[in-house]
PDB file of N, CA and C in Angstrom:
ATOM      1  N   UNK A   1       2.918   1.715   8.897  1.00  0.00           N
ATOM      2  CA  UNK A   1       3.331   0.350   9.111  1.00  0.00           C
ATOM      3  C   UNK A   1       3.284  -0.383   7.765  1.00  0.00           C
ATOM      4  N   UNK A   2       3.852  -1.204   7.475  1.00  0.00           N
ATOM      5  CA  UNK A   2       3.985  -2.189   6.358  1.00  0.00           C
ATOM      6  C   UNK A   2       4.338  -3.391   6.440  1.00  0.00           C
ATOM      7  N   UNK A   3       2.915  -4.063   6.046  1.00  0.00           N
ATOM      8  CA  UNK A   3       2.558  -5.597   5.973  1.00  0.00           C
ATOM      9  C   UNK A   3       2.390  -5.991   4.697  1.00  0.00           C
ATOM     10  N   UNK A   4       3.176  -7.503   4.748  1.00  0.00           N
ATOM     11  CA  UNK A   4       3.534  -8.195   3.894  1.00  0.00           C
ATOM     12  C   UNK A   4       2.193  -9.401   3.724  1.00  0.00           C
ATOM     13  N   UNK A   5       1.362  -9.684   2.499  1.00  0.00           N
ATOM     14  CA  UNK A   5       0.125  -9.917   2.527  1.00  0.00           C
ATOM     15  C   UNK A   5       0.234 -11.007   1.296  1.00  0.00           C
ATOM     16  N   UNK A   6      -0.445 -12.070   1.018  1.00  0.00           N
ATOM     17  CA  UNK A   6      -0.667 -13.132  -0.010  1.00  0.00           C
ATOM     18  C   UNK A   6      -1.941 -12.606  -0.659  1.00  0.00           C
ATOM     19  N   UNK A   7      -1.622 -12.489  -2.410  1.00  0.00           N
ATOM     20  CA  UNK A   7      -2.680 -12.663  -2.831  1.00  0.00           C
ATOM     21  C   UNK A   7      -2.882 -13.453  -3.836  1.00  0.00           C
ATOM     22  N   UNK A   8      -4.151 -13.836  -3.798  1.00  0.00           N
ATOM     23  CA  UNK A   8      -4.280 -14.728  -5.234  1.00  0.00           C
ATOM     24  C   UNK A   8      -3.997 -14.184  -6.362  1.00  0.00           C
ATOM     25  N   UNK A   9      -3.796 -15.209  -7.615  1.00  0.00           N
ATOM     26  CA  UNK A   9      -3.387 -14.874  -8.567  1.00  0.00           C
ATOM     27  C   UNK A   9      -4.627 -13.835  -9.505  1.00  0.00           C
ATOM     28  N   UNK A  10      -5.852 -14.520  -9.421  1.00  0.00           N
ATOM     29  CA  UNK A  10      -6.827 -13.303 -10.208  1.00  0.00           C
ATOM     30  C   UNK A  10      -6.655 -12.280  -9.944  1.00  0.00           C
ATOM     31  N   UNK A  11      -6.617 -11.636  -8.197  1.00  0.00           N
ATOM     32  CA  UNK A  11      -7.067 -10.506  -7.600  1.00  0.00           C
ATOM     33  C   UNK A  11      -4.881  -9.969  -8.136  1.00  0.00           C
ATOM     34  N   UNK A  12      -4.313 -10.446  -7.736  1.00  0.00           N
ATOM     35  CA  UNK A  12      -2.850  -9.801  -8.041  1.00  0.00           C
ATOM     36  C   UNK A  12      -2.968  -9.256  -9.580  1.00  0.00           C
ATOM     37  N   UNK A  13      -3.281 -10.159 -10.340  1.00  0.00           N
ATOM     38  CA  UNK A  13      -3.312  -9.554 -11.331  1.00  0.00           C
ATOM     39  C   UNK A  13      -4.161  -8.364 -11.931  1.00  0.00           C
ATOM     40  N   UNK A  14      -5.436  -8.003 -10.999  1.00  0.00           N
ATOM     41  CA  UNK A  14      -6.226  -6.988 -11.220  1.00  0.00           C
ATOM     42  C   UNK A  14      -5.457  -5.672 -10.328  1.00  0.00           C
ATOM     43  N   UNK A  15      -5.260  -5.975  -9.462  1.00  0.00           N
ATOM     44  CA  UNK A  15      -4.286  -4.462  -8.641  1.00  0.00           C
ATOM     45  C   UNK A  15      -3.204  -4.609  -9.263  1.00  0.00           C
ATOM     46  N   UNK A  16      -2.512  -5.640  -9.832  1.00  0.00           N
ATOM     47  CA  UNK A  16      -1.076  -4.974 -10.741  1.00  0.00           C
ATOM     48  C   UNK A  16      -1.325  -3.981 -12.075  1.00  0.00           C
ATOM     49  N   UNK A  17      -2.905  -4.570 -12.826  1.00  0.00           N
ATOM     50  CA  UNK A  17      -2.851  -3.812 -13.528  1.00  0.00           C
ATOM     51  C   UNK A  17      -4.091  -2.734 -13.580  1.00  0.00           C
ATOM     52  N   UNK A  18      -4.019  -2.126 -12.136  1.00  0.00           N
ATOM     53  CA  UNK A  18      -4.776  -1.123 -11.833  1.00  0.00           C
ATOM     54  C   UNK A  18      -6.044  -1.172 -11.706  1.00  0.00           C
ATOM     55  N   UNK A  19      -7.144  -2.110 -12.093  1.00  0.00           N
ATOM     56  CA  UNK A  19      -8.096  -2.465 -12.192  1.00  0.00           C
ATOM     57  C   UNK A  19      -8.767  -1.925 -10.661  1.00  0.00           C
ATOM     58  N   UNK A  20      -8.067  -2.796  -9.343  1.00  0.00           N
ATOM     59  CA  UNK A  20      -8.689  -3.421  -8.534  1.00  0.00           C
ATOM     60  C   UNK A  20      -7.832  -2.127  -7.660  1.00  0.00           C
ATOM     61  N   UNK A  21      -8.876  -1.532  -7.050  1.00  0.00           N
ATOM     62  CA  UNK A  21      -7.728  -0.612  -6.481  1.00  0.00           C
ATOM     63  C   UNK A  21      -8.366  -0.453  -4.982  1.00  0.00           C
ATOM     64  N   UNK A  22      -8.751  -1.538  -4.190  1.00  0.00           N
ATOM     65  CA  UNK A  22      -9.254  -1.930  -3.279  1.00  0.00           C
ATOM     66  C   UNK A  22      -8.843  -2.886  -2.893  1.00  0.00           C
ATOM     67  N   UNK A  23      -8.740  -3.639  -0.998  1.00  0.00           N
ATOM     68  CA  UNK A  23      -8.860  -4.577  -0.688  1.00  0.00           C
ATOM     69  C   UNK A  23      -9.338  -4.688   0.320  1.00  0.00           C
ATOM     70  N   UNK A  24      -9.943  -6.090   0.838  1.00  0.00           N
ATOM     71  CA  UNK A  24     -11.595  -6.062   1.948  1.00  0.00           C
ATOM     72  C   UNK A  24     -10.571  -7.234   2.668  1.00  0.00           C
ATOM     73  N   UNK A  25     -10.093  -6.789   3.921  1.00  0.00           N
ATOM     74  CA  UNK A  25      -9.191  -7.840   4.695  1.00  0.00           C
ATOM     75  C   UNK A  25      -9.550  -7.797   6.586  1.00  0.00           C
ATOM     76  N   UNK A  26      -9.377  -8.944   6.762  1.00  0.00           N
ATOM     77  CA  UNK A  26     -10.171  -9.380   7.917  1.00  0.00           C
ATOM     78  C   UNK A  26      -9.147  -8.659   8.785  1.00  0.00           C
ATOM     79  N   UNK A  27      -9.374  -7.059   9.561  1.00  0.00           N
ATOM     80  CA  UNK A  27      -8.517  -6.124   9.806  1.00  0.00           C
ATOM     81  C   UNK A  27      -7.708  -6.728  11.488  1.00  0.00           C
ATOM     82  N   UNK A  28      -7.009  -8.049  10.930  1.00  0.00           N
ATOM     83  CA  UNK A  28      -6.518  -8.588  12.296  1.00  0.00           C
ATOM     84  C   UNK A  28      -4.740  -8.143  12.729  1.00  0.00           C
ATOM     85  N   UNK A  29      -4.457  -7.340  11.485  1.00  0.00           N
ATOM     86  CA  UNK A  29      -3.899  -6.843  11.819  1.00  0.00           C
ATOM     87  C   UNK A  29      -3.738  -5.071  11.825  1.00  0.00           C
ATOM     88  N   UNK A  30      -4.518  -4.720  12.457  1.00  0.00           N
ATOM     89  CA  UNK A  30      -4.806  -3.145  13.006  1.00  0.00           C
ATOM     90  C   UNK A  30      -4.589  -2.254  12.142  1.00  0.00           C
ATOM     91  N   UNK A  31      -4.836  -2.144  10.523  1.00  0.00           N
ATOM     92  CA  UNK A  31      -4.612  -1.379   8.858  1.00  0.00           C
ATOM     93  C   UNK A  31      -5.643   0.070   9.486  1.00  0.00           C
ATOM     94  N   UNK A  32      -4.497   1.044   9.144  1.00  0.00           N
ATOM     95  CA  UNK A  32      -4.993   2.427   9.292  1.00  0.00           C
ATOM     96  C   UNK A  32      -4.095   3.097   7.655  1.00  0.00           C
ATOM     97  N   UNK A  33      -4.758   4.265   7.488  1.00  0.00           N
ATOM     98  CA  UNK A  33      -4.641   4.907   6.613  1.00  0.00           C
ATOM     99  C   UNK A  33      -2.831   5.158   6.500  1.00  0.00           C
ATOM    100  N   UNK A  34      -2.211   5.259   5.484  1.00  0.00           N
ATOM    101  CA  UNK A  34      -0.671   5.411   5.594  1.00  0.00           C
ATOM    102  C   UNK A  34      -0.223   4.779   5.521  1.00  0.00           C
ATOM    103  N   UNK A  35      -0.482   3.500   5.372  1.00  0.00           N
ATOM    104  CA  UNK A  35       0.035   1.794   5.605  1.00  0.00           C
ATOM    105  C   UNK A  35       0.476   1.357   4.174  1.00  0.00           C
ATOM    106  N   UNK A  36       1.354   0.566   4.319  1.00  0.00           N
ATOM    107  CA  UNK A  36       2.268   0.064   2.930  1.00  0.00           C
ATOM    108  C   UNK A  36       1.732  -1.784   2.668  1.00  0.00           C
ATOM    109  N   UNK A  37       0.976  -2.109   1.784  1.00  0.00           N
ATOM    110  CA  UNK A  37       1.136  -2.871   1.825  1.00  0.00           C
ATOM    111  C   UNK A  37       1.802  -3.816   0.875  1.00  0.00           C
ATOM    112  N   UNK A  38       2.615  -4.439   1.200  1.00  0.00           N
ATOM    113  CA  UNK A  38       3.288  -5.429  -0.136  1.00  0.00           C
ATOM    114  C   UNK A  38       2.476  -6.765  -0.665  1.00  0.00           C
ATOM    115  N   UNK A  39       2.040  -6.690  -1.610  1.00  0.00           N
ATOM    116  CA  UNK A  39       1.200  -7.766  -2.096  1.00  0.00           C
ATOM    117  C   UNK A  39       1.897  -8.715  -2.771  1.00  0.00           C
ATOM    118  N   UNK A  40       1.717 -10.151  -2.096  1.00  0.00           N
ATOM    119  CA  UNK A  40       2.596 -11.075  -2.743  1.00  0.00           C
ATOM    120  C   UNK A  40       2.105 -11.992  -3.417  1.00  0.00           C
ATOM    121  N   UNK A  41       2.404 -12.428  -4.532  1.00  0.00           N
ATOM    122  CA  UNK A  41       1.257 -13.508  -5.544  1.00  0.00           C
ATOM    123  C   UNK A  41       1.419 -14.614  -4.919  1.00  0.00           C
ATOM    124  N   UNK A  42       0.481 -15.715  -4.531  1.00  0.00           N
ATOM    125  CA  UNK A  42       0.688 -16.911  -3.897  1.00  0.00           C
ATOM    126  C   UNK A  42      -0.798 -17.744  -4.675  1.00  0.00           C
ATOM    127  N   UNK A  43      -0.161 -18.921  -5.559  1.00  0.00           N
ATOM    128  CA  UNK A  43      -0.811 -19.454  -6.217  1.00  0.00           C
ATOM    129  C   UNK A  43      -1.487 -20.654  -5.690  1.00  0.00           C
ATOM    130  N   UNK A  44      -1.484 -20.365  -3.658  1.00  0.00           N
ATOM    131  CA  UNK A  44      -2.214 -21.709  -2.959  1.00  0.00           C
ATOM    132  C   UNK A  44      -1.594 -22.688  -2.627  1.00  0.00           C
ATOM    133  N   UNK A  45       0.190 -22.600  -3.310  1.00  0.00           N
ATOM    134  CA  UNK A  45       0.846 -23.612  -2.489  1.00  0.00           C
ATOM    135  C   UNK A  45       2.353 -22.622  -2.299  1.00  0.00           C
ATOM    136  N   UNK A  46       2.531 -21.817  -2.930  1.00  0.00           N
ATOM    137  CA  UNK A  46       4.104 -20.844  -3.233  1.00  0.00           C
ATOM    138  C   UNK A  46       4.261 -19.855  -3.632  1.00  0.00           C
ATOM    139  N   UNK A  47       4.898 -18.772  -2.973  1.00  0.00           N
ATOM    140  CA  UNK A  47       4.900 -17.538  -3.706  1.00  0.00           C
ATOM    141  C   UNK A  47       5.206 -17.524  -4.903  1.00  0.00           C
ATOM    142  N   UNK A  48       4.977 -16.322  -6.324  1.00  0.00           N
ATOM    143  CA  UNK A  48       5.272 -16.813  -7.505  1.00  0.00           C
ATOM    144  C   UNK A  48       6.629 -16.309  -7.877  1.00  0.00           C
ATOM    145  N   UNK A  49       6.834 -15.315  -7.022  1.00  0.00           N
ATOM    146  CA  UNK A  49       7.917 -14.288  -7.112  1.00  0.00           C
ATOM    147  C   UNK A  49       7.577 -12.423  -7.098  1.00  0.00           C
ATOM    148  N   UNK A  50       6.108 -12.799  -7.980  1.00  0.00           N
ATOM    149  CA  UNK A  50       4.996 -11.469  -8.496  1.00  0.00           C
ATOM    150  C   UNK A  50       4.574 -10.183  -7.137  1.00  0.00           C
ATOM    151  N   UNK A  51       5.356  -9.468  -7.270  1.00  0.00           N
ATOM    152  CA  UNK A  51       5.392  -8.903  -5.905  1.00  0.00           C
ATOM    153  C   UNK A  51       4.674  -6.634  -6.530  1.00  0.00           C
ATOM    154  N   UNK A  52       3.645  -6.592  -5.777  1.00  0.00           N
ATOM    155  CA  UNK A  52       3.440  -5.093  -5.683  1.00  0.00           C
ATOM    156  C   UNK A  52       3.250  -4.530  -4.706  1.00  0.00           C
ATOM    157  N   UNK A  53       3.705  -2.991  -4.805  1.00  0.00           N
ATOM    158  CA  UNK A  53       3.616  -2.328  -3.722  1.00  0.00           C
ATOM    159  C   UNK A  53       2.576  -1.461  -3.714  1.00  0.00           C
ATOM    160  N   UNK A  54       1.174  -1.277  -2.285  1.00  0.00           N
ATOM    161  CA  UNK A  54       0.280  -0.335  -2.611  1.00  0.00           C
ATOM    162  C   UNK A  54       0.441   0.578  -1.205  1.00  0.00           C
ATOM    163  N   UNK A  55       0.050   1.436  -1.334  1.00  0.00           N
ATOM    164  CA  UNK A  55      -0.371   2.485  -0.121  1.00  0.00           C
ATOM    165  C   UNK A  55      -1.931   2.681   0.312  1.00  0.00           C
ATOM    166  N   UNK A  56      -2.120   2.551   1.515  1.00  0.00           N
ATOM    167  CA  UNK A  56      -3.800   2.536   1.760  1.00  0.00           C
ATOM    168  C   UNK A  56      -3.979   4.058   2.105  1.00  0.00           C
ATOM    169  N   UNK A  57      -4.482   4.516   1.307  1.00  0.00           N
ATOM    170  CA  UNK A  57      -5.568   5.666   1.348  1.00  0.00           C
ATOM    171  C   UNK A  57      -6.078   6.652   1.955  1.00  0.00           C
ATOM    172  N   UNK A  58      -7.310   5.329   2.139  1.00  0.00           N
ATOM    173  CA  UNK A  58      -8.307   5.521   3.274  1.00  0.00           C
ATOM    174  C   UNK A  58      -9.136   4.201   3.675  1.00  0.00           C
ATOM    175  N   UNK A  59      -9.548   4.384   4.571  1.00  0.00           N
ATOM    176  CA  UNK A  59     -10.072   2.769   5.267  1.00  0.00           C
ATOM    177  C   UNK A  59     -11.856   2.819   5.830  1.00  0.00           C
ATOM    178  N   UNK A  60     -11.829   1.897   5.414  1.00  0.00           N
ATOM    179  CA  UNK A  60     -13.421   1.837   5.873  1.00  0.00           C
ATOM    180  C   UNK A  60     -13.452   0.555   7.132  1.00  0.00           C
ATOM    181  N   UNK A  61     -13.648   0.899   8.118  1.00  0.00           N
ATOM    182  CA  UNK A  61     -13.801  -0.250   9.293  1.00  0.00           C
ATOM    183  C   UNK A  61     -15.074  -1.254   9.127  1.00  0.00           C
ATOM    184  N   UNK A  62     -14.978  -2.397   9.408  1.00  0.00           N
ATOM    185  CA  UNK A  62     -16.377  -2.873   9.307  1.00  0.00           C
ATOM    186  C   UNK A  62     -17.459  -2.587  10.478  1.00  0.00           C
ATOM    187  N   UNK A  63     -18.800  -3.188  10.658  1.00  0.00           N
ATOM    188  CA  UNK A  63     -19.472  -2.905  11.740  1.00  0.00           C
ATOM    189  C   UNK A  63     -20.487  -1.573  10.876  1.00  0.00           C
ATOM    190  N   UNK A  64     -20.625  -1.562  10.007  1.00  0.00           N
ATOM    191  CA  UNK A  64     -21.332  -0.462   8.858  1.00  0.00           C
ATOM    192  C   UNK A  64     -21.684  -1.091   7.376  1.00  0.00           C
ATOM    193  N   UNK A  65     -22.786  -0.299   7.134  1.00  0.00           N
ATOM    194  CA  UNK A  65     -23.200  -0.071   5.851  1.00  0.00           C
ATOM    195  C   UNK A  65     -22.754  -1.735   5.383  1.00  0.00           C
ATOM    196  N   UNK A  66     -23.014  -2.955   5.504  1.00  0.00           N
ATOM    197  CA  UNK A  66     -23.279  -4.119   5.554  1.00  0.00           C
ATOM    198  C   UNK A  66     -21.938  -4.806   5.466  1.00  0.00           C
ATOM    199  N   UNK A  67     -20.434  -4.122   6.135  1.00  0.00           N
ATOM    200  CA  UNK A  67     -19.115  -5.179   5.966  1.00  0.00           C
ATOM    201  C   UNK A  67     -19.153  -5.297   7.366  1.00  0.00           C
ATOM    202  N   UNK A  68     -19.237  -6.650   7.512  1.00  0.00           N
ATOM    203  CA  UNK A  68     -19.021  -7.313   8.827  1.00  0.00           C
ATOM    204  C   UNK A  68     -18.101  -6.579   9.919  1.00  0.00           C
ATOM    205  N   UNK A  69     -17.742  -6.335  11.042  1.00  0.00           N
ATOM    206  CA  UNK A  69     -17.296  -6.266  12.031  1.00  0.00           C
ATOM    207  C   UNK A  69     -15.843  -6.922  12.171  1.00  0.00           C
ATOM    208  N   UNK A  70     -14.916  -6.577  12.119  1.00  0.00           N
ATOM    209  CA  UNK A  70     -13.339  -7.169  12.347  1.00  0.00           C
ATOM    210  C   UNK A  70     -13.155  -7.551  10.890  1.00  0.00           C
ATOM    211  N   UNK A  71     -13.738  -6.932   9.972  1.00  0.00           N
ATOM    212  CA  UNK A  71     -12.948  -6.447   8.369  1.00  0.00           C
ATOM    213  C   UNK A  71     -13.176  -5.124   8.277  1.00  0.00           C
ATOM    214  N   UNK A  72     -12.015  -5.093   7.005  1.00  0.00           N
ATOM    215  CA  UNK A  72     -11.774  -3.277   6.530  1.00  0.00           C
ATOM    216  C   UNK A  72     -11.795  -3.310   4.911  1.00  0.00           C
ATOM    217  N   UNK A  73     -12.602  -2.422   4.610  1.00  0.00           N
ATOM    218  CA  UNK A  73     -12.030  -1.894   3.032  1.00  0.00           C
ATOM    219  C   UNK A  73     -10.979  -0.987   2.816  1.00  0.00           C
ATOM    220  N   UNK A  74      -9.735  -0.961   1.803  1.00  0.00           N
ATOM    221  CA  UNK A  74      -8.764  -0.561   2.507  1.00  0.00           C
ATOM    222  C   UNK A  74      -8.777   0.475   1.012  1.00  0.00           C
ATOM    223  N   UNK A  75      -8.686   1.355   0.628  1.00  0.00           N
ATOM    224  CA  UNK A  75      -8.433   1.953  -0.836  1.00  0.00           C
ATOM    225  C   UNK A  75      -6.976   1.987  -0.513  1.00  0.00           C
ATOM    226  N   UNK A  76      -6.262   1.401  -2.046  1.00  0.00           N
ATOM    227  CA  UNK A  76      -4.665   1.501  -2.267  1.00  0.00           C
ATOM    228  C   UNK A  76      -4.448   2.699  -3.228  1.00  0.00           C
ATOM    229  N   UNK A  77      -4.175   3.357  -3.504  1.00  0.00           N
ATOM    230  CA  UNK A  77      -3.198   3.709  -4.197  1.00  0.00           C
ATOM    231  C   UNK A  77      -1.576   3.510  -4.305  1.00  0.00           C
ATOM    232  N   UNK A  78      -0.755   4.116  -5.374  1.00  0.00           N
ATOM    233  CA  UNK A  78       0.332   3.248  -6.292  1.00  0.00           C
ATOM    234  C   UNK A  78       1.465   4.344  -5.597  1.00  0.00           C
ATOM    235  N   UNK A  79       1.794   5.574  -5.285  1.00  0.00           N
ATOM    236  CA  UNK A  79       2.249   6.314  -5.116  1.00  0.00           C
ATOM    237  C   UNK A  79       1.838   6.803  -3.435  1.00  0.00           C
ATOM    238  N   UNK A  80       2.902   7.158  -2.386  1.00  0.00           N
ATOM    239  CA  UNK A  80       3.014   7.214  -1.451  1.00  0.00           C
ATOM    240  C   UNK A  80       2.668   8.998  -0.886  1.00  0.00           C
ATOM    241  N   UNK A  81       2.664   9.657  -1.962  1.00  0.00           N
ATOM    242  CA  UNK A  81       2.828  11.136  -2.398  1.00  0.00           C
ATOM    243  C   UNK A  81       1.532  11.598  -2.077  1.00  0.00           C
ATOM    244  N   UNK A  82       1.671  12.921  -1.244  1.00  0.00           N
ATOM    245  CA  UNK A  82       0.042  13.668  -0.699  1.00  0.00           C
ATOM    246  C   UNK A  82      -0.307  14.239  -1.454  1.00  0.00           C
ATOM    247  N   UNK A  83      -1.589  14.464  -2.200  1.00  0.00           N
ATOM    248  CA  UNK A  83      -2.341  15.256  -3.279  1.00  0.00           C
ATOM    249  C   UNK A  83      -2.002  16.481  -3.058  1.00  0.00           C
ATOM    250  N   UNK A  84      -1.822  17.962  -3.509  1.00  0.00           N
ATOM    251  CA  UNK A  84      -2.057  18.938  -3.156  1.00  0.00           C
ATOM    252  C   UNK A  84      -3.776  19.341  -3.574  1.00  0.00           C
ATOM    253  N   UNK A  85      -3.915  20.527  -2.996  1.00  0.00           N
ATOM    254  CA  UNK A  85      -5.565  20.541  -3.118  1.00  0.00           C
ATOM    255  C   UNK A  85      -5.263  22.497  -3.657  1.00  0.00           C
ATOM    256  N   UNK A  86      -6.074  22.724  -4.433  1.00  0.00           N
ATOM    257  CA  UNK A  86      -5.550  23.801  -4.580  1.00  0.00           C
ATOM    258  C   UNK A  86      -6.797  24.342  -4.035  1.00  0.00           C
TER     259      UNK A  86
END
């Protein structure tokens, strides 16, 4: 599935430039592993135009190890492509 998501300008600019390769989102809309998300820069009143694309991973549900209940940690990666494992 692929959801279209606002982010601030600090955090956009840390996953554009690879830094931040995580996101902790209040999982209200049902984020499972395989998921596309489009991250859109929104500076609190307008999109900026600043647009990236991530793929989630793997997901951590909340209700554990101290993230609240109805949030997720979501790992992105940049590429949609399955590892091979040798």
């Amino acid at each position: 599935m692929t959801h279209e998501l606002k982010i601030l300008p600090e955090y956009f600019n840390l996953v554009a430039s690879r830094e931040k390769t995580f996101e902790i989102r209040k999982n209200d809309r049902n984020y499972h592993a395989g998921d596309t998300l489009i991250l859109k820069e929104w500076d609190g009143e307008k999109y900026t135009g600043r647009v990236v694309t991530r793929y989630v991973n793997y997901i951590m549900y909340g209700g554990q190890y101290g993230l609240e209940d109805g949030y997720c940690i979501m790992n992105l990666k940049i590429s949609n492509a399955k590892a091979v494992l040798d």
